[in-house]
Structure formats: C-alpha cells, structure tokens
C-alpha atoms as a PDB file:
ATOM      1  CA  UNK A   1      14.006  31.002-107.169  1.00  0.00           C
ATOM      2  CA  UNK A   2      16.669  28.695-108.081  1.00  0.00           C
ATOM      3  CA  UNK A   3      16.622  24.564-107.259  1.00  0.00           C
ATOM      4  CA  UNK A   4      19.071  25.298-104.881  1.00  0.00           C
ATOM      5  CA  UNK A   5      17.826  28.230-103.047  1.00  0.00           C
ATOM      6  CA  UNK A   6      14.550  26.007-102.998  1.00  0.00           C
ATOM      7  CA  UNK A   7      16.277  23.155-101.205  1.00  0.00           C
ATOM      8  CA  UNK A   8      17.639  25.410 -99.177  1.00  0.00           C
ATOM      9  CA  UNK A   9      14.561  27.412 -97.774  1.00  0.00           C
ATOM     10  CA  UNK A  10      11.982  24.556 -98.199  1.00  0.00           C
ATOM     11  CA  UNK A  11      13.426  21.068 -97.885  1.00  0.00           C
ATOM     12  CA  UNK A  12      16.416  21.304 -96.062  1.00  0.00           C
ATOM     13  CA  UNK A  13      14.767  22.538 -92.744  1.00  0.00           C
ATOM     14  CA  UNK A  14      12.260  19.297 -92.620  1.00  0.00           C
ATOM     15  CA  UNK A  15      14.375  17.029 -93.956  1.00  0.00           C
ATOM     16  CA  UNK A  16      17.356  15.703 -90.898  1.00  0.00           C
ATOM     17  CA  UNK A  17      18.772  13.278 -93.405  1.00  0.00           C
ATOM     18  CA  UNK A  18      18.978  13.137 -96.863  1.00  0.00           C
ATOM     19  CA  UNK A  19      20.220  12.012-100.232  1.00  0.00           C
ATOM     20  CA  UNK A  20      20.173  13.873-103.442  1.00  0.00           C
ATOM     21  CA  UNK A  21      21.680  12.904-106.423  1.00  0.00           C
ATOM     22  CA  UNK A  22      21.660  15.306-109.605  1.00  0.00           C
ATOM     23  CA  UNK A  23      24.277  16.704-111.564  1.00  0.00           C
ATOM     24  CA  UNK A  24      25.222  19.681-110.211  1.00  0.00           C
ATOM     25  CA  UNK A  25      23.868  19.040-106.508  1.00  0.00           C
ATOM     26  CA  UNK A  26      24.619  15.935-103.694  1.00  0.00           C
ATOM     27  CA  UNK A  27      23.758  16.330-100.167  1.00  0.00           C
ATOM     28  CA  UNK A  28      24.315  13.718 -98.225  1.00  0.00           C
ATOM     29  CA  UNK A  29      24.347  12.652 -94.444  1.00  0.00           C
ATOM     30  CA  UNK A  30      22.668   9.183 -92.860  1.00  0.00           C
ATOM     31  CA  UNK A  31      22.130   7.351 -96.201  1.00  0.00           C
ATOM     32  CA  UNK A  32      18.532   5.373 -95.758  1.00  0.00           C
ATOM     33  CA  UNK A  33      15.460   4.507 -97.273  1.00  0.00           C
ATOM     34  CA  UNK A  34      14.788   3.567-100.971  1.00  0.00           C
ATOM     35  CA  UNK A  35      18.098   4.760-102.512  1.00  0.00           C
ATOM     36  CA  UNK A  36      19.084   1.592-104.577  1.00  0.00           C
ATOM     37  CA  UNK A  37      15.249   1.392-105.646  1.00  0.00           C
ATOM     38  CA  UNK A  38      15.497   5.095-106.739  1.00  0.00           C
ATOM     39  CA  UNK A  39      17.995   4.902-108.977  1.00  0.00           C
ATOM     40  CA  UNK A  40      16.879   1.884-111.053  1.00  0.00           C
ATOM     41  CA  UNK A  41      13.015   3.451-111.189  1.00  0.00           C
ATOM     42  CA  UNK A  42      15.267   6.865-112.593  1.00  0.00           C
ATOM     43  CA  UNK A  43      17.451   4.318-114.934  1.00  0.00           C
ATOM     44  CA  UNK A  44      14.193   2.497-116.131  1.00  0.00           C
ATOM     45  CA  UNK A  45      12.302   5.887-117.180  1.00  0.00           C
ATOM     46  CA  UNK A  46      15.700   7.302-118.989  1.00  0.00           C
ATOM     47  CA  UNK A  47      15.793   4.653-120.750  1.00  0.00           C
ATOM     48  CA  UNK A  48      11.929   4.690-122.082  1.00  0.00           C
ATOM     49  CA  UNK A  49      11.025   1.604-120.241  1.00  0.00           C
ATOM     50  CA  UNK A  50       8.117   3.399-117.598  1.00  0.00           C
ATOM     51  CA  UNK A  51       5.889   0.313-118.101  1.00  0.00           C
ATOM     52  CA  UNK A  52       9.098  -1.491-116.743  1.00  0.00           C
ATOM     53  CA  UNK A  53       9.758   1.003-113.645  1.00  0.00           C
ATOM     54  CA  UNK A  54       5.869   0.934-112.850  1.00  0.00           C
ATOM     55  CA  UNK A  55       5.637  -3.164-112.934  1.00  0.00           C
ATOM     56  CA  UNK A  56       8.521  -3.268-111.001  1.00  0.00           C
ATOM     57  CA  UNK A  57       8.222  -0.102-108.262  1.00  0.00           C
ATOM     58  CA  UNK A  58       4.400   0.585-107.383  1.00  0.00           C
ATOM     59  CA  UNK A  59       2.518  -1.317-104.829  1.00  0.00           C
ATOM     60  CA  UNK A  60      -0.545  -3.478-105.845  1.00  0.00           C
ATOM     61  CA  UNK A  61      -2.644  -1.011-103.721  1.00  0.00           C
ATOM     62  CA  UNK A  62      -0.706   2.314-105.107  1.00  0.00           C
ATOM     63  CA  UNK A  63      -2.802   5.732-104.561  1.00  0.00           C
ATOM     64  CA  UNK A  64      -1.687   7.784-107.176  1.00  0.00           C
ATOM     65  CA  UNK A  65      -2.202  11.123-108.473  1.00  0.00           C
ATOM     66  CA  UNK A  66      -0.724  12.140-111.881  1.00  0.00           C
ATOM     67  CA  UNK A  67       0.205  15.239-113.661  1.00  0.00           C
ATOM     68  CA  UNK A  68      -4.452  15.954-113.935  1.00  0.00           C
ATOM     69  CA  UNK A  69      -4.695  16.046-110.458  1.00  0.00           C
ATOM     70  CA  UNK A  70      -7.017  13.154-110.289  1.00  0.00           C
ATOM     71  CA  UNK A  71      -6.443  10.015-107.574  1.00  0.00           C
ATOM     72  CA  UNK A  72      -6.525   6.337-108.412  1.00  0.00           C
ATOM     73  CA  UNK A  73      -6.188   3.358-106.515  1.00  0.00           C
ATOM     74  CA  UNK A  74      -4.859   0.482-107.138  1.00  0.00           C
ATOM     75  CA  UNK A  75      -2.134  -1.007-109.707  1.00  0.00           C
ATOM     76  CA  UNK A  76      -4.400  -2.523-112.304  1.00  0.00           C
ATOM     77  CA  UNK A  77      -6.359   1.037-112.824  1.00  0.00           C
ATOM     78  CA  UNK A  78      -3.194   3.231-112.856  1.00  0.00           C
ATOM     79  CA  UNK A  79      -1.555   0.435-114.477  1.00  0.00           C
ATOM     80  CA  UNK A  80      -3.917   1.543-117.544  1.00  0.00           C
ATOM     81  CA  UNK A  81      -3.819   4.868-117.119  1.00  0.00           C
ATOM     82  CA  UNK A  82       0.319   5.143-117.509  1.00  0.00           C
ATOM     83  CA  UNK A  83      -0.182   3.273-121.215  1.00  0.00           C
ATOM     84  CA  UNK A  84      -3.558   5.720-122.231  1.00  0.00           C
ATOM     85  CA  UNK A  85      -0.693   8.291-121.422  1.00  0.00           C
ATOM     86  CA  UNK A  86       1.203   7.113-123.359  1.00  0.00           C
ATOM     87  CA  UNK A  87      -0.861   6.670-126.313  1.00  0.00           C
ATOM     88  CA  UNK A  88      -1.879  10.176-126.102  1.00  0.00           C
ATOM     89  CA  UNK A  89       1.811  11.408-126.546  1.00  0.00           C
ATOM     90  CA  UNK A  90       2.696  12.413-130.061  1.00  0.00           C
ATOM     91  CA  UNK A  91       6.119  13.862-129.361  1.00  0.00           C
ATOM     92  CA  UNK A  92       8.985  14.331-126.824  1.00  0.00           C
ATOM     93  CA  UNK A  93      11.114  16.743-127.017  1.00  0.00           C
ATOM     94  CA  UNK A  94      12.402  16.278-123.583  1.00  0.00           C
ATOM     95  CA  UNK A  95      12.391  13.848-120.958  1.00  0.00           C
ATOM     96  CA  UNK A  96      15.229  14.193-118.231  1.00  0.00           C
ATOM     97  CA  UNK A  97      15.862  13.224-114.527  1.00  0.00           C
ATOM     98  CA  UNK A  98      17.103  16.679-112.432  1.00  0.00           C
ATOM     99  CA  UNK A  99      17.900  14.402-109.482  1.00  0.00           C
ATOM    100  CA  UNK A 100      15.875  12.982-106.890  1.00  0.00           C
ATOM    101  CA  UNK A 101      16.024  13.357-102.544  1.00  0.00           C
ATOM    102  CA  UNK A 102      15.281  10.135-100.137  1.00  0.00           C
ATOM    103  CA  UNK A 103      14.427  10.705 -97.000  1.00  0.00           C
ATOM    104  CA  UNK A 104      13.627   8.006 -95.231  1.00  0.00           C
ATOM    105  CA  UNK A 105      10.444   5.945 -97.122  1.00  0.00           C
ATOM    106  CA  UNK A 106       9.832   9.250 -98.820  1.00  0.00           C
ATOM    107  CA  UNK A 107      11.671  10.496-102.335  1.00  0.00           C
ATOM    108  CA  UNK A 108      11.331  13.368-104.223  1.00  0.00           C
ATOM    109  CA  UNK A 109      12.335  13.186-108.197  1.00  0.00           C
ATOM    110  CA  UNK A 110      12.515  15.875-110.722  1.00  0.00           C
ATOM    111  CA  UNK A 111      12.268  16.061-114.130  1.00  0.00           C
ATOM    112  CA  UNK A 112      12.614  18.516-117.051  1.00  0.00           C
ATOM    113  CA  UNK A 113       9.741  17.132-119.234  1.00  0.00           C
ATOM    114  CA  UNK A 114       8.829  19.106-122.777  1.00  0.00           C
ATOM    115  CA  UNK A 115       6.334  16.559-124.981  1.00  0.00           C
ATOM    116  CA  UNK A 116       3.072  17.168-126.735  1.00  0.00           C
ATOM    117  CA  UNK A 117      -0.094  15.168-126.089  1.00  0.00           C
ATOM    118  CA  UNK A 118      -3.647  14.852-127.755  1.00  0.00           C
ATOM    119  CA  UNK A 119      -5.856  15.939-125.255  1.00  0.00           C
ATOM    120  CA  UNK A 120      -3.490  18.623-123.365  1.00  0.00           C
ATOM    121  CA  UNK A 121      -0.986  19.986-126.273  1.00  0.00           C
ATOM    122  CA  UNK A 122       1.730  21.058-125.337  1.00  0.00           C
ATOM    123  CA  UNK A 123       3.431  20.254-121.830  1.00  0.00           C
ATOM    124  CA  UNK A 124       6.334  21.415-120.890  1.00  0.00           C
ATOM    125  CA  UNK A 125       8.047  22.163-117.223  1.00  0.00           C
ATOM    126  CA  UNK A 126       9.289  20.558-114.361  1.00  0.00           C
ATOM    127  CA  UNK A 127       7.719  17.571-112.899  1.00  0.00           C
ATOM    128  CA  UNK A 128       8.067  16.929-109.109  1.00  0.00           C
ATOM    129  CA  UNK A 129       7.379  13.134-108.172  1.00  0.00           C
ATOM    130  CA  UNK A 130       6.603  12.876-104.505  1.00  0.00           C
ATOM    131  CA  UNK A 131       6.829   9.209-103.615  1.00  0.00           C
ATOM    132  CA  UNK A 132       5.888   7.238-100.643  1.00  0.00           C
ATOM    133  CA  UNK A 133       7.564   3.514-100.146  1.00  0.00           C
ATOM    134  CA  UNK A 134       6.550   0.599 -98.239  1.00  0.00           C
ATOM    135  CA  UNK A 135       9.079  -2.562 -98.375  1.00  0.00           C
ATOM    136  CA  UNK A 136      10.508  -0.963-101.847  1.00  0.00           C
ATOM    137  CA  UNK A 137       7.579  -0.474-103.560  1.00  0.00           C
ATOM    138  CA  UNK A 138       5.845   2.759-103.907  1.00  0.00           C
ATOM    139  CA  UNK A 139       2.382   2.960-102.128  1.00  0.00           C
ATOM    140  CA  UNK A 140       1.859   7.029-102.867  1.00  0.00           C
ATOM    141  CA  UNK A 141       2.758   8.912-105.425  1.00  0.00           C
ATOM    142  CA  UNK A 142       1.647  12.679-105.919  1.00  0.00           C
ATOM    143  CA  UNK A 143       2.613  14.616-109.572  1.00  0.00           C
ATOM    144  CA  UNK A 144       2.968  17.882-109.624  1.00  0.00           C
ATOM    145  CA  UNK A 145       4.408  20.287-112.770  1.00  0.00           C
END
C-alpha cells in the first residue's frame, strides 16, 4: 500500500486538521501545533547536524524510544545514546526526509534511511518518527522502521 493510500485509510480519518509537507503530497486545513519547530528539526537532520536538532527540540524529561525498541528517559541518557549511534554507523547511503504531518502537539516524520551499523549491519527502510510536543520541545518520541 502506497503513502498515500496509507494516509488515506489510516491517518486521515483521526486526524480533523492537519499539515503535511513532502514532495509530492500537502494537505492542509487549520494550520497549528509545532509546524515552524518541524521544519527546522527536518532542516537540522538534512543537513547532518542531529546533535543540533536533539539539543535544540527534545525536552529535558524526553521518553524516547528509538529504532531497538527500548525506552529512555530523560535528555542526558538519550542524549548519549543518539552519539553511541552514531559511532556505530560506518556508512550512509541514504538519509532523506519523506515529509512530516502536525496535528496539533503531535507530528509524524518520515524518512527513507539506507546506512550500515556495527552492531545491526545493514538498515535500510522507512523510518516513522512519532513525536509528542510540549511548549516546542518534544517530550515523546516513538521510532518505528
């Protein structure tokens, strides 16, 4: 099922009012929520700055659970765990934003990601960022690819 047809079935029924912004898609009725925040985060990450975007964009208290499926709390810990990430990454192939939806304090970013890493070789697919924001920070984040 195509990104579309997804949106269509899946989102677009929960979702009153929305924002999307990708290249071949915009939807757009009562713009709200973190929209201005949204695009710099995006901006930061293309241009290899996620340190930057993460300083910047999470909440001191952020619950977050990355691409392993594990939770951590708190900015210092994740903090850490986005540079051993990093570290571990030993080639990029492809990194690209597919567009993102705000809805309200919620946002929902994709992106086309194709790199290699010690511990999990290759990984390639699409990564959906679900993203929860509090005063334009980001106080939950779920991964999933």
């Amino acid at each position: 099922m195509g990104r579309c047809a997804l949106l269509r079935t899946f989102v677009l029924p929960i979702i009153d009012y929305m924002y999307v912004a990708a290249g071949d898609l915009l939807i757009s009725n009562i713009l709200e929520g973190p929209i201005a925040e949204q695009t710099e985060l995006v901006a930061l990450r293309n241009e290899e700055k996620p340190m930057d975007a993460f300083e910047k964009f999470y909440h001191d208290d952020i619950e977050k659970a990355d691409i392993d499926g594990v939770t951590m709390t708190g900015k210092a810990v994740n903090h850490q765990r986005g540079l051993d990430l990093l570290s571990k990454i030993t080639a990029v192939r492809e990194l690209s934003n597919k567009g993102f939806i705000v809805a309200g304090d919620r946002s929902f970013t994709t992106w086309q990601i194709d790199f290699d890493h010690v511990d999990w070789a290759a990984v390639k697919g699409t990564e959906i960022a679900i993203q929860d924001w509090k005063d334009g920070r980001i106080v939950r984040e779920r991964i999933v690819l």
